[in-house]
C-alpha atoms as a PDB file:
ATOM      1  CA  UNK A   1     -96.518 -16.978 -25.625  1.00  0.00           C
ATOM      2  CA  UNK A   2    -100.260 -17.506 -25.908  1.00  0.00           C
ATOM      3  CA  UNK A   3    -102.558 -17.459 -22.362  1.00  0.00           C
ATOM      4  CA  UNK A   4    -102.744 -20.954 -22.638  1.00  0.00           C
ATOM      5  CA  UNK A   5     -99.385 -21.666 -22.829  1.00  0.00           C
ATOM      6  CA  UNK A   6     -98.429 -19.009 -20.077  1.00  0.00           C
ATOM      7  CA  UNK A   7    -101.353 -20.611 -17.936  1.00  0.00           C
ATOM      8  CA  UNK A   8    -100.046 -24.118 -17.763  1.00  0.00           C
ATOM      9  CA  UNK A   9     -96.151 -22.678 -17.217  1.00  0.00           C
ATOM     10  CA  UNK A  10     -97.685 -21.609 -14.153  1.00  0.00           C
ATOM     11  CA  UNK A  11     -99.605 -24.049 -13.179  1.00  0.00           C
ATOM     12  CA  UNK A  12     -96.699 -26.881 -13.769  1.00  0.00           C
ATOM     13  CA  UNK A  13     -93.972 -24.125 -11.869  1.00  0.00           C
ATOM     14  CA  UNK A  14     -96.714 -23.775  -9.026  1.00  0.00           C
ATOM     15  CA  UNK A  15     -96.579 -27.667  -8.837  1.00  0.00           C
ATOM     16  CA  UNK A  16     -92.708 -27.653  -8.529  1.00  0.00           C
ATOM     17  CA  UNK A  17     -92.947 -24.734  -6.111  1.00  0.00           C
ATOM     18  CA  UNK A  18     -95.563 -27.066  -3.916  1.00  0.00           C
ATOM     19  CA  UNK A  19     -92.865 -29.764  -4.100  1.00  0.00           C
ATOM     20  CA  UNK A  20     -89.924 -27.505  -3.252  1.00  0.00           C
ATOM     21  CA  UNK A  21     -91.769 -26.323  -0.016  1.00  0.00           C
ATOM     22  CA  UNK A  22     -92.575 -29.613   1.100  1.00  0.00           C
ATOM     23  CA  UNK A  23     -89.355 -30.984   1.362  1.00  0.00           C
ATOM     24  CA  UNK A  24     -87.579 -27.111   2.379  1.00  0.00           C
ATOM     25  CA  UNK A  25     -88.667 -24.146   4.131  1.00  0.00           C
ATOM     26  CA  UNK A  26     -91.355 -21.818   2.173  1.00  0.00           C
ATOM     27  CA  UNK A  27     -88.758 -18.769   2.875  1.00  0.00           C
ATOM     28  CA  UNK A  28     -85.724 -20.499   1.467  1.00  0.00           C
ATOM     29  CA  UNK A  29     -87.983 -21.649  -1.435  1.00  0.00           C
ATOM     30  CA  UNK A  30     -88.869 -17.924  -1.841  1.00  0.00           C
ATOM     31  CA  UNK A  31     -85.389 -16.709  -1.599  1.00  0.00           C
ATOM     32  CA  UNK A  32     -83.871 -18.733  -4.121  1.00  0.00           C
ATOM     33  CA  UNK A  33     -87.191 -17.981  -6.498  1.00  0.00           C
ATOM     34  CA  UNK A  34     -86.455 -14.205  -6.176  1.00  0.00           C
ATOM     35  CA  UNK A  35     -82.937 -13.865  -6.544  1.00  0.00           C
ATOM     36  CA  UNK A  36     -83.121 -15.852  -9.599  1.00  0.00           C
ATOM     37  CA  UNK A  37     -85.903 -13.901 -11.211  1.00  0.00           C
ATOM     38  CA  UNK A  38     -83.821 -10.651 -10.342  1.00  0.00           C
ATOM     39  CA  UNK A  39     -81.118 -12.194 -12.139  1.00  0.00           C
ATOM     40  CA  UNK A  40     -83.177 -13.473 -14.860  1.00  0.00           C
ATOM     41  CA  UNK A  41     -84.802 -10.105 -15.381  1.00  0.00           C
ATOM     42  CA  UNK A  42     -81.062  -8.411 -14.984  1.00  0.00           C
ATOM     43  CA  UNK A  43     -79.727 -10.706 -17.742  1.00  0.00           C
ATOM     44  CA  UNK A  44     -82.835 -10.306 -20.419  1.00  0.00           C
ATOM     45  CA  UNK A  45     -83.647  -6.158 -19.686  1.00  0.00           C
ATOM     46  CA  UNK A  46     -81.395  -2.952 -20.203  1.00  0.00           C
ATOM     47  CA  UNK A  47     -80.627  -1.718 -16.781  1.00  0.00           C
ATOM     48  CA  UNK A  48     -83.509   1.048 -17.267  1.00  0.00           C
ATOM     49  CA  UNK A  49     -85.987  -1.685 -18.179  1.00  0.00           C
ATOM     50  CA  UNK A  50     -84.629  -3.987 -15.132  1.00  0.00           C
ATOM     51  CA  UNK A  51     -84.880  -0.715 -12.658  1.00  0.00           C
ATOM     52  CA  UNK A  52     -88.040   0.044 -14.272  1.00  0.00           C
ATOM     53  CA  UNK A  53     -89.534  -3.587 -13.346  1.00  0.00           C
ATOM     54  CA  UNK A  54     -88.174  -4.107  -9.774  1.00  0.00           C
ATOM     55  CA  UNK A  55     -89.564  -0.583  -9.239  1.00  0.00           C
ATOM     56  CA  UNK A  56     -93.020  -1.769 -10.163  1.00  0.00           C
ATOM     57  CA  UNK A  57     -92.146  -5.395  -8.315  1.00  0.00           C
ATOM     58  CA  UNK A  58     -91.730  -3.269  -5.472  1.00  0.00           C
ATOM     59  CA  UNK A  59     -94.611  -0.929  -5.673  1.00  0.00           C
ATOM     60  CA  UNK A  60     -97.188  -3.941  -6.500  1.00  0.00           C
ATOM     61  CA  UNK A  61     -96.455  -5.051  -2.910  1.00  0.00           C
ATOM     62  CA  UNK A  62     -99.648  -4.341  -2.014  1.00  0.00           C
ATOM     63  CA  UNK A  63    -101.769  -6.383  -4.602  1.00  0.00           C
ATOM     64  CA  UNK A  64    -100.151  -9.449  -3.956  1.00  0.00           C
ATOM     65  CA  UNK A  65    -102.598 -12.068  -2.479  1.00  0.00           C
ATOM     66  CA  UNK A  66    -101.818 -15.066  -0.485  1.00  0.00           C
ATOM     67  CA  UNK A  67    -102.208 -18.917  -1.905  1.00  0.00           C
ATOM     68  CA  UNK A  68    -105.439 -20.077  -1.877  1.00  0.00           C
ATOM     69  CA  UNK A  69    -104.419 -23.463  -1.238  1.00  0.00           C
ATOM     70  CA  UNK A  70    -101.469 -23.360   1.122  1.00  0.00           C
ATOM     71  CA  UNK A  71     -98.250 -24.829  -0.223  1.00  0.00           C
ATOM     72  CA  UNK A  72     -96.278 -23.883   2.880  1.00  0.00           C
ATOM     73  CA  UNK A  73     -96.931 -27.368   4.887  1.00  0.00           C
END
């Protein structure tokens, strides 16, 4: 997938995301995003590979930055 292409996947699944927490709650949004990218990741990687990338999920904790433009209203 080129940068292009992976930029306007996010864009377009940061627009469905906005949608989602309008009408829900931002943590049941978030919920159902992470349990199925877990499963997503558990269904596409060995189980090395999978431990290997919720391992660096987890320890990436830190770098993760808040919206910019708040989607949570």
């Amino acid at each position: 997938m080129t940068n292009k292409k992976l930029q306007r996947l996010y864009e377009q699944y940061l627009e469905f995301t906005d949608h989602m927490c309008s009408e829900h709650g931002p943590l049941e949004v978030a919920a159902i995003m992470m349990a199925q990218s877990l499963t997503i990741y558990k269904s596409a990687l060995g189980e090395e590979e999978y431990n290997l990338m919720v391992d660096n999920i987890s320890n990436s904790r830190n770098k993760v930055k808040a919206f910019t433009k708040l989607i949570l209203q």
